[in-house]
C-alpha atoms as a PDB file:
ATOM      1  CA  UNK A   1      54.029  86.862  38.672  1.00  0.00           C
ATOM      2  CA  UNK A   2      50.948  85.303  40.253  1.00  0.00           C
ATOM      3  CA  UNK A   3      51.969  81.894  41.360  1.00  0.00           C
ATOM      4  CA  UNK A   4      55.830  82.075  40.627  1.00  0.00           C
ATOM      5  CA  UNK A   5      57.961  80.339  43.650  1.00  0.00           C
ATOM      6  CA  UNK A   6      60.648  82.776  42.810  1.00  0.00           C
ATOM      7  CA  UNK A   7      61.898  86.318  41.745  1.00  0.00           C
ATOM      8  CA  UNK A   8      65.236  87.492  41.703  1.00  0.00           C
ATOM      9  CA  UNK A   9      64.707  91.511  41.294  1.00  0.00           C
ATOM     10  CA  UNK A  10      67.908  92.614  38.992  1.00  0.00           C
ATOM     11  CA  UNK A  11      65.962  95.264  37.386  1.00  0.00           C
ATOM     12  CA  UNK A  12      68.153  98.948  37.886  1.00  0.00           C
ATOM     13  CA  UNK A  13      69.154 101.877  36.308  1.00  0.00           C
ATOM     14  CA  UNK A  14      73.309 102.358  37.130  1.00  0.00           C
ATOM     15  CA  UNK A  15      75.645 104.103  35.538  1.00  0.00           C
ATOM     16  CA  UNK A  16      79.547 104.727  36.188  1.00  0.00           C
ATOM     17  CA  UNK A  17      80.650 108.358  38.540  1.00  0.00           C
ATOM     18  CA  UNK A  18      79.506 110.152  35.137  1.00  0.00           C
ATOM     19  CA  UNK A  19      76.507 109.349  34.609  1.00  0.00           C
ATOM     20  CA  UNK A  20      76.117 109.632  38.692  1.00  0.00           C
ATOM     21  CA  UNK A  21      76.820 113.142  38.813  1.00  0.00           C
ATOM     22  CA  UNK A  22      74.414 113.643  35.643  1.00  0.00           C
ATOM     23  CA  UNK A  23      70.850 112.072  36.944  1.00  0.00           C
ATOM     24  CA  UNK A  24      70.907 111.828  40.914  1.00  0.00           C
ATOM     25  CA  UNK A  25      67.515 112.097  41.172  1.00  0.00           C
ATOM     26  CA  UNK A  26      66.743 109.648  37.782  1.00  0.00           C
ATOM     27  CA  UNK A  27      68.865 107.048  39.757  1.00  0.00           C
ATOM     28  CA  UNK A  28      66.966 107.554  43.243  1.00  0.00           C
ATOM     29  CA  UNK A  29      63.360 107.902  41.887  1.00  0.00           C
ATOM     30  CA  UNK A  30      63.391 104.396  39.149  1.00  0.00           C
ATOM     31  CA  UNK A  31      65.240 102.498  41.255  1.00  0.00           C
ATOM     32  CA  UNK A  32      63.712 102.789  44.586  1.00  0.00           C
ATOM     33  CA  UNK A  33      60.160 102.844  42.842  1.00  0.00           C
ATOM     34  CA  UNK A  34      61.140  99.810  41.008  1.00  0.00           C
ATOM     35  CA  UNK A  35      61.874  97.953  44.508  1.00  0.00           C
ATOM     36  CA  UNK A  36      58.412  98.931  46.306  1.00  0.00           C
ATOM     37  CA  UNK A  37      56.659  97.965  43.680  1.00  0.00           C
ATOM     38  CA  UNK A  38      58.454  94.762  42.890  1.00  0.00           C
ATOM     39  CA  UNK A  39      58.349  93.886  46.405  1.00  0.00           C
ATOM     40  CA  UNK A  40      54.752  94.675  46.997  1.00  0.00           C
ATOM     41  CA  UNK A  41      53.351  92.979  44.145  1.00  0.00           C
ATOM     42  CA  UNK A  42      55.166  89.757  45.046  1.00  0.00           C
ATOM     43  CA  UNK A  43      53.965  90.411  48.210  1.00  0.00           C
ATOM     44  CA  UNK A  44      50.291  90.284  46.751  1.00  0.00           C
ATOM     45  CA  UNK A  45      50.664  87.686  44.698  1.00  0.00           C
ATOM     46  CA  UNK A  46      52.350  85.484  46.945  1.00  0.00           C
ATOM     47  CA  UNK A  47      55.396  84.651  45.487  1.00  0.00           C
ATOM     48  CA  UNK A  48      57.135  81.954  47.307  1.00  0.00           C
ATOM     49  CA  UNK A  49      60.588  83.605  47.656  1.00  0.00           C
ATOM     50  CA  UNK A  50      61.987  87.164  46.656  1.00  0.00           C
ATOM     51  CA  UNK A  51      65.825  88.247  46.108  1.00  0.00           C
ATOM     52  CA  UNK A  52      66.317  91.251  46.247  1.00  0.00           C
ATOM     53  CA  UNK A  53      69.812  93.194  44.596  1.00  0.00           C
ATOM     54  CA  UNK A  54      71.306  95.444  46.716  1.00  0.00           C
ATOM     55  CA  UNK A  55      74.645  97.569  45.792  1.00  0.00           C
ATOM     56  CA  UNK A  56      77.809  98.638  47.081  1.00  0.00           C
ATOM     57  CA  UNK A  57      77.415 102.017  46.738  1.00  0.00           C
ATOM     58  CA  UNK A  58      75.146 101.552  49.862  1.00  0.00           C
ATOM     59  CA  UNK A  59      78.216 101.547  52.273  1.00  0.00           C
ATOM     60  CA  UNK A  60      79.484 104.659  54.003  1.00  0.00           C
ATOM     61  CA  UNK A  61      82.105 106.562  52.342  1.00  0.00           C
ATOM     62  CA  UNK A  62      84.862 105.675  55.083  1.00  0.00           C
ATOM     63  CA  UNK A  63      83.889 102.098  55.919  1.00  0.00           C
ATOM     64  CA  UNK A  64      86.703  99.943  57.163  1.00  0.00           C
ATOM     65  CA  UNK A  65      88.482  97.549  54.863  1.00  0.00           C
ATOM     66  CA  UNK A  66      87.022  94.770  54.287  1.00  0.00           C
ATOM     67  CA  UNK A  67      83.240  95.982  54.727  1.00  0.00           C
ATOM     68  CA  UNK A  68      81.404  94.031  56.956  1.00  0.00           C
ATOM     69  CA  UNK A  69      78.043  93.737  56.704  1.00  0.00           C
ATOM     70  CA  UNK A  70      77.251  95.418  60.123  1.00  0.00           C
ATOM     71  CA  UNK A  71      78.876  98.663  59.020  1.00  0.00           C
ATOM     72  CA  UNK A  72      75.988  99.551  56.031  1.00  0.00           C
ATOM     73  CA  UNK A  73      74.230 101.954  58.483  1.00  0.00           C
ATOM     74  CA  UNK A  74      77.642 103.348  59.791  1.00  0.00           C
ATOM     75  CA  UNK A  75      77.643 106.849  57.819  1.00  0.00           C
ATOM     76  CA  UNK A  76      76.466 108.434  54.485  1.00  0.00           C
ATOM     77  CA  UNK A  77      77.323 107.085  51.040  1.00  0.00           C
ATOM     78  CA  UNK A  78      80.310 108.584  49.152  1.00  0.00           C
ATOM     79  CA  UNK A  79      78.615 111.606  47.235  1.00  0.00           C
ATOM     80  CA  UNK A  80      78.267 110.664  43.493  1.00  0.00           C
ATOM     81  CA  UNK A  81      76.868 107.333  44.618  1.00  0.00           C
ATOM     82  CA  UNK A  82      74.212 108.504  47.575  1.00  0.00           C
ATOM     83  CA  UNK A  83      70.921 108.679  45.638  1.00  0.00           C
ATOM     84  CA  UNK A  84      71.672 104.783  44.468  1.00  0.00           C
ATOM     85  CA  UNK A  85      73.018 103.820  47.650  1.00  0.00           C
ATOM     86  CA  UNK A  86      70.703 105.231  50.045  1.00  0.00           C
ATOM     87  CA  UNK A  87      67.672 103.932  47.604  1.00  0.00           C
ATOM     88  CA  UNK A  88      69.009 100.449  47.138  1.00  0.00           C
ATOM     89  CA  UNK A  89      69.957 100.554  51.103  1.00  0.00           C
ATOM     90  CA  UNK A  90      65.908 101.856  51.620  1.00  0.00           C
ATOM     91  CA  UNK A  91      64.844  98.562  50.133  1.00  0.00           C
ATOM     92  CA  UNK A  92      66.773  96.211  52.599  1.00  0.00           C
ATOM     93  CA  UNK A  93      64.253  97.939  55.114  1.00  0.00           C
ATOM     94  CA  UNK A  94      61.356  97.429  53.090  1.00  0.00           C
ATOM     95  CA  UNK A  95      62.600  93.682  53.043  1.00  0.00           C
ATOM     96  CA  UNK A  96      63.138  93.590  56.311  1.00  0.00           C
ATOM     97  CA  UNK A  97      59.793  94.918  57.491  1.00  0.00           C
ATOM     98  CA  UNK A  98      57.965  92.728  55.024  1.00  0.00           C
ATOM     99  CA  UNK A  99      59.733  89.883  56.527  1.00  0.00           C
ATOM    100  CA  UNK A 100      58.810  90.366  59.899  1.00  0.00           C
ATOM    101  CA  UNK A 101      54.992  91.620  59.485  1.00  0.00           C
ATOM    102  CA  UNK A 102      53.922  89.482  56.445  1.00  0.00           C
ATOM    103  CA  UNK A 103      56.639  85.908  56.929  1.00  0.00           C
ATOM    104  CA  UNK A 104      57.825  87.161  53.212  1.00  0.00           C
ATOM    105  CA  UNK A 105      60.656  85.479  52.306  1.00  0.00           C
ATOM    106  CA  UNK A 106      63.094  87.575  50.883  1.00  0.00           C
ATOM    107  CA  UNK A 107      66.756  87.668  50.617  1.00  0.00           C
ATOM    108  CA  UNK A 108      68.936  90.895  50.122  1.00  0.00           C
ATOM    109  CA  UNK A 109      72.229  90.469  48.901  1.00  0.00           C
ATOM    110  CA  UNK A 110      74.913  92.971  48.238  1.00  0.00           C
ATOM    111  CA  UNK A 111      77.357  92.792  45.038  1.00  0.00           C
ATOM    112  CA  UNK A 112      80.574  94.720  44.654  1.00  0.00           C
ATOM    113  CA  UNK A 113      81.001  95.848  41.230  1.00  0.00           C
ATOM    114  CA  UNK A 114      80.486  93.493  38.550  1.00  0.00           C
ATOM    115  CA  UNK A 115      81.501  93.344  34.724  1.00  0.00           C
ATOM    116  CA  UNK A 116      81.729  90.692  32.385  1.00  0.00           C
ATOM    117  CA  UNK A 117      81.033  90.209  28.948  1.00  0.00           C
ATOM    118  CA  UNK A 118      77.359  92.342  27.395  1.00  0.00           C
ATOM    119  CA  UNK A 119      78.484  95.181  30.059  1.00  0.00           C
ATOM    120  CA  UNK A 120      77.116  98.436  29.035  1.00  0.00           C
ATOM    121  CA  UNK A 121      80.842 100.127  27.228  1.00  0.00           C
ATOM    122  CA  UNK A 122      79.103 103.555  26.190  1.00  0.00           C
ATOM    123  CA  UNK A 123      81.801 105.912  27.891  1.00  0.00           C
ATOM    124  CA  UNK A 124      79.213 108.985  28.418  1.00  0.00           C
ATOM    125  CA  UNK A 125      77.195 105.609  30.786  1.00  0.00           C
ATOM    126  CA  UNK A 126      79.184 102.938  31.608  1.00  0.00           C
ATOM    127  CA  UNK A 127      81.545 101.498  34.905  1.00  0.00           C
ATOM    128  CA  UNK A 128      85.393 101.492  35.010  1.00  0.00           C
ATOM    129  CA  UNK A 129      86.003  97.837  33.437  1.00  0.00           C
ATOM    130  CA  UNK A 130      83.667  98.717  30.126  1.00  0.00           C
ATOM    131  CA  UNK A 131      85.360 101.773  29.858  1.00  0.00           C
ATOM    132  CA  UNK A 132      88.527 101.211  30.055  1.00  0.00           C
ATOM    133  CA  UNK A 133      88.081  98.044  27.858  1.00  0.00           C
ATOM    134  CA  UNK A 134      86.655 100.346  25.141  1.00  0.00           C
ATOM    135  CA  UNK A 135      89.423 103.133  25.326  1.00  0.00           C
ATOM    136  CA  UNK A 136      92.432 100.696  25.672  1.00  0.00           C
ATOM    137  CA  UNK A 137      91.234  98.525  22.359  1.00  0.00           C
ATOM    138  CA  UNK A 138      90.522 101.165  20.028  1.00  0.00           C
ATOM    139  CA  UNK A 139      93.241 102.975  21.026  1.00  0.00           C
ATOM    140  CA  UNK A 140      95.165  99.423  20.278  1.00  0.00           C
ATOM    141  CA  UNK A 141      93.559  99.246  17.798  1.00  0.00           C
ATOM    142  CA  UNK A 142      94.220 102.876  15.871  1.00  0.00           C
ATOM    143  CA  UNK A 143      98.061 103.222  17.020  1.00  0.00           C
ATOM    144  CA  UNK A 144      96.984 106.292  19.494  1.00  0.00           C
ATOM    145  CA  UNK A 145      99.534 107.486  21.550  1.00  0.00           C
ATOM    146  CA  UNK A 146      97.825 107.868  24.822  1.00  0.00           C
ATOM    147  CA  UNK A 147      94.637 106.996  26.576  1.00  0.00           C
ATOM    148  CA  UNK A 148      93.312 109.622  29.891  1.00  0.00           C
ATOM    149  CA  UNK A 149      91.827 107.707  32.458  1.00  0.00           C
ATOM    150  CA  UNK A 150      89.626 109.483  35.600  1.00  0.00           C
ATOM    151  CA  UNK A 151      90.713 110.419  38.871  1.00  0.00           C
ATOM    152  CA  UNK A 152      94.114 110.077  40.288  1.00  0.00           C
ATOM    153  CA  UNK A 153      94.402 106.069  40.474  1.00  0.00           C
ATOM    154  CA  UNK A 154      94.340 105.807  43.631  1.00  0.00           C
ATOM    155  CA  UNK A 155      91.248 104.934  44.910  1.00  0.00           C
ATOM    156  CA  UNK A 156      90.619 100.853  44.869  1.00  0.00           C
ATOM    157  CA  UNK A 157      87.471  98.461  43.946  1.00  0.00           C
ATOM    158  CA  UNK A 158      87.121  94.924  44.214  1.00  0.00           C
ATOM    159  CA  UNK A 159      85.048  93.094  41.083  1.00  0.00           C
ATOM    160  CA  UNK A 160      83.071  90.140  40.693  1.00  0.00           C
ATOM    161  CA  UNK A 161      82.491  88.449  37.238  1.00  0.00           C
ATOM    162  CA  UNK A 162      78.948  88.221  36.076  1.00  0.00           C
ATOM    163  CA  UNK A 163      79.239  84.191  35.705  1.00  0.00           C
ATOM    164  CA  UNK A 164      80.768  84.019  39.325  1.00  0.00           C
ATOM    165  CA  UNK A 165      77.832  86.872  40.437  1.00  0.00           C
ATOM    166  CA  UNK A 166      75.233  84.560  38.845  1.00  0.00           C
ATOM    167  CA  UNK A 167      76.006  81.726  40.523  1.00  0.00           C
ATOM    168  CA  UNK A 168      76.003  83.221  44.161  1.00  0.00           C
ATOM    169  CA  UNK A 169      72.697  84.711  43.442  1.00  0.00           C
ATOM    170  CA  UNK A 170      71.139  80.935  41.891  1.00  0.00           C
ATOM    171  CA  UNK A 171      72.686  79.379  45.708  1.00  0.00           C
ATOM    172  CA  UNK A 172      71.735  82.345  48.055  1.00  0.00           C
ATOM    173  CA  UNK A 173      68.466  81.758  45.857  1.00  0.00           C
ATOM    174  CA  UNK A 174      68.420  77.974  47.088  1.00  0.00           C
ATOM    175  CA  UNK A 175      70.071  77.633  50.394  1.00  0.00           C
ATOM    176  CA  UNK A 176      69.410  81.401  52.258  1.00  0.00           C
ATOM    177  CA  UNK A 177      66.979  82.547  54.351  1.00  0.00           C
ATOM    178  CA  UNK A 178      67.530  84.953  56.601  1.00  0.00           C
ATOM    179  CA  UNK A 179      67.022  88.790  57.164  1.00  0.00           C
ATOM    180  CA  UNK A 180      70.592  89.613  57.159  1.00  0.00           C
ATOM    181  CA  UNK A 181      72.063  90.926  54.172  1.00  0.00           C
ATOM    182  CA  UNK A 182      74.896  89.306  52.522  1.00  0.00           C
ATOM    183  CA  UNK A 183      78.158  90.666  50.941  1.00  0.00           C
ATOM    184  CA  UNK A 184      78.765  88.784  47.031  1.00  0.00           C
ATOM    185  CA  UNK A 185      82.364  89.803  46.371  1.00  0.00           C
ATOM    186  CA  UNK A 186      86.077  87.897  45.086  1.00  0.00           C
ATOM    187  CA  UNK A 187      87.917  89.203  47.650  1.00  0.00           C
ATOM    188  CA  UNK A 188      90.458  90.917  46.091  1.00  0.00           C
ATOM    189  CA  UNK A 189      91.121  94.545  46.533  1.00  0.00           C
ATOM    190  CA  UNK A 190      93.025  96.391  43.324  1.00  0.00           C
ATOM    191  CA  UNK A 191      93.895 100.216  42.853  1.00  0.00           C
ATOM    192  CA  UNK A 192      92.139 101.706  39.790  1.00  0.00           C
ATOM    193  CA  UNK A 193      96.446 102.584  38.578  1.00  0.00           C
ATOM    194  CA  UNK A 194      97.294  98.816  38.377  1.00  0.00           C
ATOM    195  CA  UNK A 195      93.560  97.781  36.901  1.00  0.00           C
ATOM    196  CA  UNK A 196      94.319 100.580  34.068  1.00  0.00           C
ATOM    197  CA  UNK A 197      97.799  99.195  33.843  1.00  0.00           C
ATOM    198  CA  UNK A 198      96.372  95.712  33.993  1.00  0.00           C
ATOM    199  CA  UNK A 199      93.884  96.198  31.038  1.00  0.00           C
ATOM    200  CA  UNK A 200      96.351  97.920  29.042  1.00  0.00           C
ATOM    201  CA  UNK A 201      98.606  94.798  28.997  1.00  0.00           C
ATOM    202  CA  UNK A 202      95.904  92.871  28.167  1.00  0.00           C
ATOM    203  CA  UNK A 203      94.662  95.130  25.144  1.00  0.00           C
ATOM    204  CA  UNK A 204      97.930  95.707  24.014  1.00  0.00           C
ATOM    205  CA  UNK A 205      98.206  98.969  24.368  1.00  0.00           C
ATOM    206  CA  UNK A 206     102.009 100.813  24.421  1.00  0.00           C
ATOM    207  CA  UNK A 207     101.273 103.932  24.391  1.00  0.00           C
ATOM    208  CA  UNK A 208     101.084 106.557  27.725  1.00  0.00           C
ATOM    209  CA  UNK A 209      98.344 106.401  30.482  1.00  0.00           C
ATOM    210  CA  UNK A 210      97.335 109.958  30.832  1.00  0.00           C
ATOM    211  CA  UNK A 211      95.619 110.720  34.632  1.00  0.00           C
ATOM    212  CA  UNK A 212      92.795 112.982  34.610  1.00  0.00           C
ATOM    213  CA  UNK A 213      92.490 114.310  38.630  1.00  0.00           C
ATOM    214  CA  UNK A 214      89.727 116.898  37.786  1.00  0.00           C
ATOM    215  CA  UNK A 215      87.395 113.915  37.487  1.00  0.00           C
ATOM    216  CA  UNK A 216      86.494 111.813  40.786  1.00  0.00           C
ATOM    217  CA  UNK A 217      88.038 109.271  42.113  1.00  0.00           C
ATOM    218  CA  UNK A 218      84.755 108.151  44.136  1.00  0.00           C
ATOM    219  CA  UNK A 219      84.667 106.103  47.255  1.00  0.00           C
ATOM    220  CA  UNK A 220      88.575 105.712  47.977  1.00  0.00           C
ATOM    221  CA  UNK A 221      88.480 102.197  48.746  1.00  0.00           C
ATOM    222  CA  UNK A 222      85.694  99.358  48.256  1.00  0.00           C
ATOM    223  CA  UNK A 223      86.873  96.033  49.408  1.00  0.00           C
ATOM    224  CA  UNK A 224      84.452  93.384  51.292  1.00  0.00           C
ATOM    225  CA  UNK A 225      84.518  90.631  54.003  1.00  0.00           C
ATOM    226  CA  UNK A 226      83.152  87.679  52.098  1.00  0.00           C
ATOM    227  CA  UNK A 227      82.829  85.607  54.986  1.00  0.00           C
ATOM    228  CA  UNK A 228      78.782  85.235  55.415  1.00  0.00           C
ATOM    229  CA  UNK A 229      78.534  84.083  51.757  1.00  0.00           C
ATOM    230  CA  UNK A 230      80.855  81.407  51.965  1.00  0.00           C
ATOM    231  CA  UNK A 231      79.695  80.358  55.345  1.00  0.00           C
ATOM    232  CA  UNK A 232      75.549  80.708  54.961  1.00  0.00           C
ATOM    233  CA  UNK A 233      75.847  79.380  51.253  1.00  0.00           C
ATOM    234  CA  UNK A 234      78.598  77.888  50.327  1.00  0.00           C
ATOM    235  CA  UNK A 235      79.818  80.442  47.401  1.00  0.00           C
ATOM    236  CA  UNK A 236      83.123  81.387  46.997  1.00  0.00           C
ATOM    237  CA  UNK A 237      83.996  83.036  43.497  1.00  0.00           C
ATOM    238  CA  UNK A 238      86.279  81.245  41.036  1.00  0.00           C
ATOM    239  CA  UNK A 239      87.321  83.773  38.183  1.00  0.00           C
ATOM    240  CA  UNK A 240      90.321  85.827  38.811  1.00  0.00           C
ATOM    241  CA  UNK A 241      90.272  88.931  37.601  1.00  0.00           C
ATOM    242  CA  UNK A 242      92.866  88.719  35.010  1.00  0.00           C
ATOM    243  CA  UNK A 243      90.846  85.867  33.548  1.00  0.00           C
ATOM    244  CA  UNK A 244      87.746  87.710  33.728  1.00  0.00           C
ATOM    245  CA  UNK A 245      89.434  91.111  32.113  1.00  0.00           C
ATOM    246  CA  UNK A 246      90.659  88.808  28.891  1.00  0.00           C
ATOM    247  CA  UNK A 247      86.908  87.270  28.710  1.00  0.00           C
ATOM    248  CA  UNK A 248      85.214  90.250  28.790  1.00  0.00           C
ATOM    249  CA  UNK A 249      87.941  91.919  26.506  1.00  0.00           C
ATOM    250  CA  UNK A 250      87.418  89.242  24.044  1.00  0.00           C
ATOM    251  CA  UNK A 251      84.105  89.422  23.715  1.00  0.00           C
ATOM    252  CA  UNK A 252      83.874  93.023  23.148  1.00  0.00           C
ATOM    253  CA  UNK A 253      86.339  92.325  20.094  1.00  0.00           C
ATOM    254  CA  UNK A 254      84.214  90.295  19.238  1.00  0.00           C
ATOM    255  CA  UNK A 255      80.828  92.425  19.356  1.00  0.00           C
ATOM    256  CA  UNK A 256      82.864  95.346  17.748  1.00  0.00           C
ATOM    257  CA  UNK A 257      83.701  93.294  15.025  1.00  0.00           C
ATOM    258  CA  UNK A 258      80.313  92.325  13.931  1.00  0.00           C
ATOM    259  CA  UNK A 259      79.190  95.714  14.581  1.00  0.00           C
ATOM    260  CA  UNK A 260      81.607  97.360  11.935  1.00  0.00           C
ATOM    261  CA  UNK A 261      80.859  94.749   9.599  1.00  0.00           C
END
């Protein structure tokens, strides 16, 4: 690290409301320990310019439609999510403080939730988009007659493709500097019912969607104000999420294909 002009801190350990409920204290301990030390040892080495991931799982449970970036310290996480939230949401403090006692430069930036192709699609670990990729297609794929999703379907999420996440990182990387924390989002608000409904289309599935409502729904709406990112860096995202779904569906196809064989 000694000498770099830049690191981008992606490191984390995430899972989907499962794997949440599971390891609570695995998901505050390694990730907020990763931060400090991350930060710090940039810090001593004197790395020319820090970004630092934040989440949304930081935001209140209730926050407003769209979330704004002034409303992070507005309440408490929603549940399943606090340990993540409230350690990723430490670490914009640590960045902050660092900024103002040591001139560190270092970004924090907060993503809504992300898939894409290489997304982790183990379904005791993994987010709604790998999960419901997996189920969908090899239920396609074996003629079953249903598929149970979580919750009741009626909570909503906004996503951001990797590529389109990448590239708002690389220009925040190039063209921010500033303490405030920025929202990385699409813009485009969907119930978890019509993304289901969505990626069965797209799989091919004809079979029944079965609804689960002893599981969680989670936070029971995530949807951001986009605003600062197009404004401060110029980065708006380009891949619809219907494009995105059939990308990332085809490459896990793909991957399953050459796994089997």
């Amino acid at each position: 690290m000694k000498g770099s002009e830049l690191v981008i801190h992606l490191a984390a350990t995430v899972g989907g409301i499962g794997y949440n409920q599971r390891n609570p204290a695995l998901l505050f301990y390694d990730n907020i320990q990763m931060g400090i030390n991350m930060i710090e040892a940039a810090r001593q080495e004197g790395v020319g310019k820090f970004v630092l991931i934040g989440t949304v799982c930081a935001y209140p449970k209730y926050t407003p439609v769209p979330f704004k970036e002034d409303m992070l310290w507005d309440g408490y996480p929603e549940e399943t999510n606090a340990p993540y939230g409230i350690a990723k949401k430490a670490l914009l403090v640590m960045a902050q403080a660092y900024r103002q006692q040591y001139a560190m430069d270092i970004i924090y930036l907060l993503p809504v939730n992300l898939y894409g192709p290489r997304d982790d699609f183990d379904l005791a670990n993994s987010h709604v988009i790998p999960a419901l990729i997996r189920k969908f297609v090899d239920a396609s794929d074996n003629d079953l007659p249903s598929v149970t999703a979580w919750g009741t379907g009626k909570a909503s999420r906004e996503f951001l493709y990797v590529d389109d996440a990448a590239e708002a990182i690389i220009l925040a990387a190039e063209k921010y500097d500033k303490a405030d924390p920025v929202n990385l989002g699409s813009g485009t608000e969907i119930t978890i019912r019509s993304l289901t409904e969505l990626v069965a289309e797209l799989t091919g599935f004809k079979g029944e969607i079965m609804w689960d409502s002893s599981k969680p729904d989670g936070q029971p709406r995530r949807s951001l104000d986009i605003t600062r990112a197009e404004r401060e860096f110029g980065f708006k995202a380009t891949t619809g999420l219907t494009a995105g779904l059939q990308k990332t569906i085809s490459w896990y196809r793909s991957a399953e294909g050459e796994r089997r064989t």
